[in-house]
Structure formats: structure tokens, C-alpha cells
Protein backbone atom coordinates (compact mmCIF):
# COMPACT_ATOMS: atom_id res chain seq x y z
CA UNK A 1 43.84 58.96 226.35
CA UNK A 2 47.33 57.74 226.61
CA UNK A 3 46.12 54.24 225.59
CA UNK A 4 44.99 55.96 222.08
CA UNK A 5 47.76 57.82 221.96
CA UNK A 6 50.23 54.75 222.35
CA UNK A 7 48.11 52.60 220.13
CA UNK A 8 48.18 55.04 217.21
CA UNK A 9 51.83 55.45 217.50
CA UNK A 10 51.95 52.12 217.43
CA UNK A 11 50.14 51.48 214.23
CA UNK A 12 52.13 54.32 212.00
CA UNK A 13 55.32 52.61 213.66
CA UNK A 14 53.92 49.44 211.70
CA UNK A 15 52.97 51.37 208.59
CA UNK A 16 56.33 52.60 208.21
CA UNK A 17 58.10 49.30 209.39
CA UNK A 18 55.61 47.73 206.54
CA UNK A 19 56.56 49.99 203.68
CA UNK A 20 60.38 49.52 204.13
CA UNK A 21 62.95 52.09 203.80
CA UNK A 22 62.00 55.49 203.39
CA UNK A 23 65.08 56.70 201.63
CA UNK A 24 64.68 58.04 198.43
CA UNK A 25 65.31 55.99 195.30
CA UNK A 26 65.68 56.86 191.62
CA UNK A 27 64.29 53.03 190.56
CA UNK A 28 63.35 49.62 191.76
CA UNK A 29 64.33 46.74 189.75
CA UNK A 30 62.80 43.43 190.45
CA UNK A 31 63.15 44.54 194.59
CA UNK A 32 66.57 46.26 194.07
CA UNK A 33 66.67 49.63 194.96
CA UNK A 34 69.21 51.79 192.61
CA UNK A 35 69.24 55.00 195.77
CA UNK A 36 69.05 59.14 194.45
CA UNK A 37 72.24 59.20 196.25
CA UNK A 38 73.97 57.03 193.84
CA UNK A 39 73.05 58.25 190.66
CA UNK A 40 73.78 62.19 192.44
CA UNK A 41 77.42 60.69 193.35
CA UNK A 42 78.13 59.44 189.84
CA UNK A 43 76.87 62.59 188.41
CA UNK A 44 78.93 64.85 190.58
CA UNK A 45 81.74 62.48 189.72
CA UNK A 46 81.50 63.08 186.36
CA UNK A 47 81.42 66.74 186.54
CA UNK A 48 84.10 66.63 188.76
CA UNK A 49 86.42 64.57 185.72
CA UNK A 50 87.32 66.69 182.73
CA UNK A 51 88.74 64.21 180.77
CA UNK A 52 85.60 62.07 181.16
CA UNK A 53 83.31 64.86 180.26
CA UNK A 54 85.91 65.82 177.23
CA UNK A 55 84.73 62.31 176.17
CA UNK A 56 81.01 62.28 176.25
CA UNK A 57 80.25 65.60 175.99
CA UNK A 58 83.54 67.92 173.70
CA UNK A 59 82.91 71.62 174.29
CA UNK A 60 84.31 72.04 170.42
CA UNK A 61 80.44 70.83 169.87
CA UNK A 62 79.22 73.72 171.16
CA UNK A 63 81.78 76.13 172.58
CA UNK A 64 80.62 77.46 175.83
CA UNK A 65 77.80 75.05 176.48
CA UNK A 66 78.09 71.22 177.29
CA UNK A 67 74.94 69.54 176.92
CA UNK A 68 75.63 67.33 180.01
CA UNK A 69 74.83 70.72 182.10
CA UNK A 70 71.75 71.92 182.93
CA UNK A 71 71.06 75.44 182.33
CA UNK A 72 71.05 76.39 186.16
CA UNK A 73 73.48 76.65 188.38
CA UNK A 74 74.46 72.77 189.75
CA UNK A 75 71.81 70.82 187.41
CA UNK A 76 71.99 68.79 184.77
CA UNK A 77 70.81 68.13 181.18
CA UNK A 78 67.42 65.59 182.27
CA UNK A 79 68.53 63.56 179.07
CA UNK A 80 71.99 62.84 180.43
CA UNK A 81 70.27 62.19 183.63
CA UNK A 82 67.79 59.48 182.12
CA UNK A 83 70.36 58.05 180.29
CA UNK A 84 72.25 57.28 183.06
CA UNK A 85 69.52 56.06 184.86
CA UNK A 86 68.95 53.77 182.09
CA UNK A 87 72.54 52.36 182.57
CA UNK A 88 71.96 51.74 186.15
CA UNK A 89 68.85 50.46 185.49
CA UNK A 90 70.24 48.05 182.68
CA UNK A 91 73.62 46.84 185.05
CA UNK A 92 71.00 46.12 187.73
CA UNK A 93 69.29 44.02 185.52
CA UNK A 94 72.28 41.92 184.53
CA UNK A 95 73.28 41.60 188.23
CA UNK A 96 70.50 39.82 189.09
């Protein structure tokens, strides 16, 4: 029994060694990984900069209500969020 035991966790060890990280990603691009974490930090980071918001998103559009923001509580607009996943995407592409 402990022969089967060891020789399965021996296999999924290999599956998992196989299928290479298992953090999270927002996109591949041509075996680059652009990570969730990143694209979370830069979003955080530009909530977290007025000025920079002021710039892409000016609350005299729509008092009240940027369209960068999602309507919960800490989310965001999913266009904003594709579009700078698009970016990423794009500076990946021209760093390779």
C-alpha cells in the first residue's frame, strides 16, 4: 500500500513539476507570463494617484462617478481593466 501511495504522489509531483508554475496569470505572450499580481499592483497604484486618475478619468465627466471604478466596493470598471491588459500585453510584445 505504501508503494501506491508513494508512486501516486510521485506522479502528481511530476504533473505539477510538468505544467510549470501554478501562480495565477492574467496572459501569456509567446511563453511570458504578464502575473494577476501585476496588473492588481498597477491598478491599486492608480487608484492610489489622484492626479493620474484626474488625467484618464476627470470626475467633471461625470460628477460623482469615475468610470475607472467599478460599481462595488474595491473593483474596477472591466473596460479599464482590459485596456490595461491590452497595454501589458502590447509592451510584452515589444520586449521580446
Amino acid at each position: 500500500m505504501r508503494k501506491v501511495l508513494a508512486s501516486l504522489v510521485a506522479l502528481f509531483a511530476l504533473a505539477f513539476a510538468a505544467c510549470g508554475s501554478l501562480s495565477p496569470y492574467a496572459a501569456i505572450v509567446s511563453g511570458h507570463r504578464i502575473s494577476e499580481r501585476s496588473i492588481n499592483d498597477e491598478l491599486a497604484a492608480i487608484k492610489a494617484n489622484a492626479k493620474y486618475l484626474d488625467a484618464v478619468d476627470p470626475v467633471d465627466q461625470d460628477p460623482g462617478h469615475r468610470q475607472v471604478l467599478g460599481a462595488g466596493n474595491g473593483t474596477y470598471n472591466s473596460a479599464f481593466v482590459a485596456r490595461l491588459l491590452t497595454r501589458s500585453i502590447y509592451y510584452e510584445l515589444v520586449h521580446i
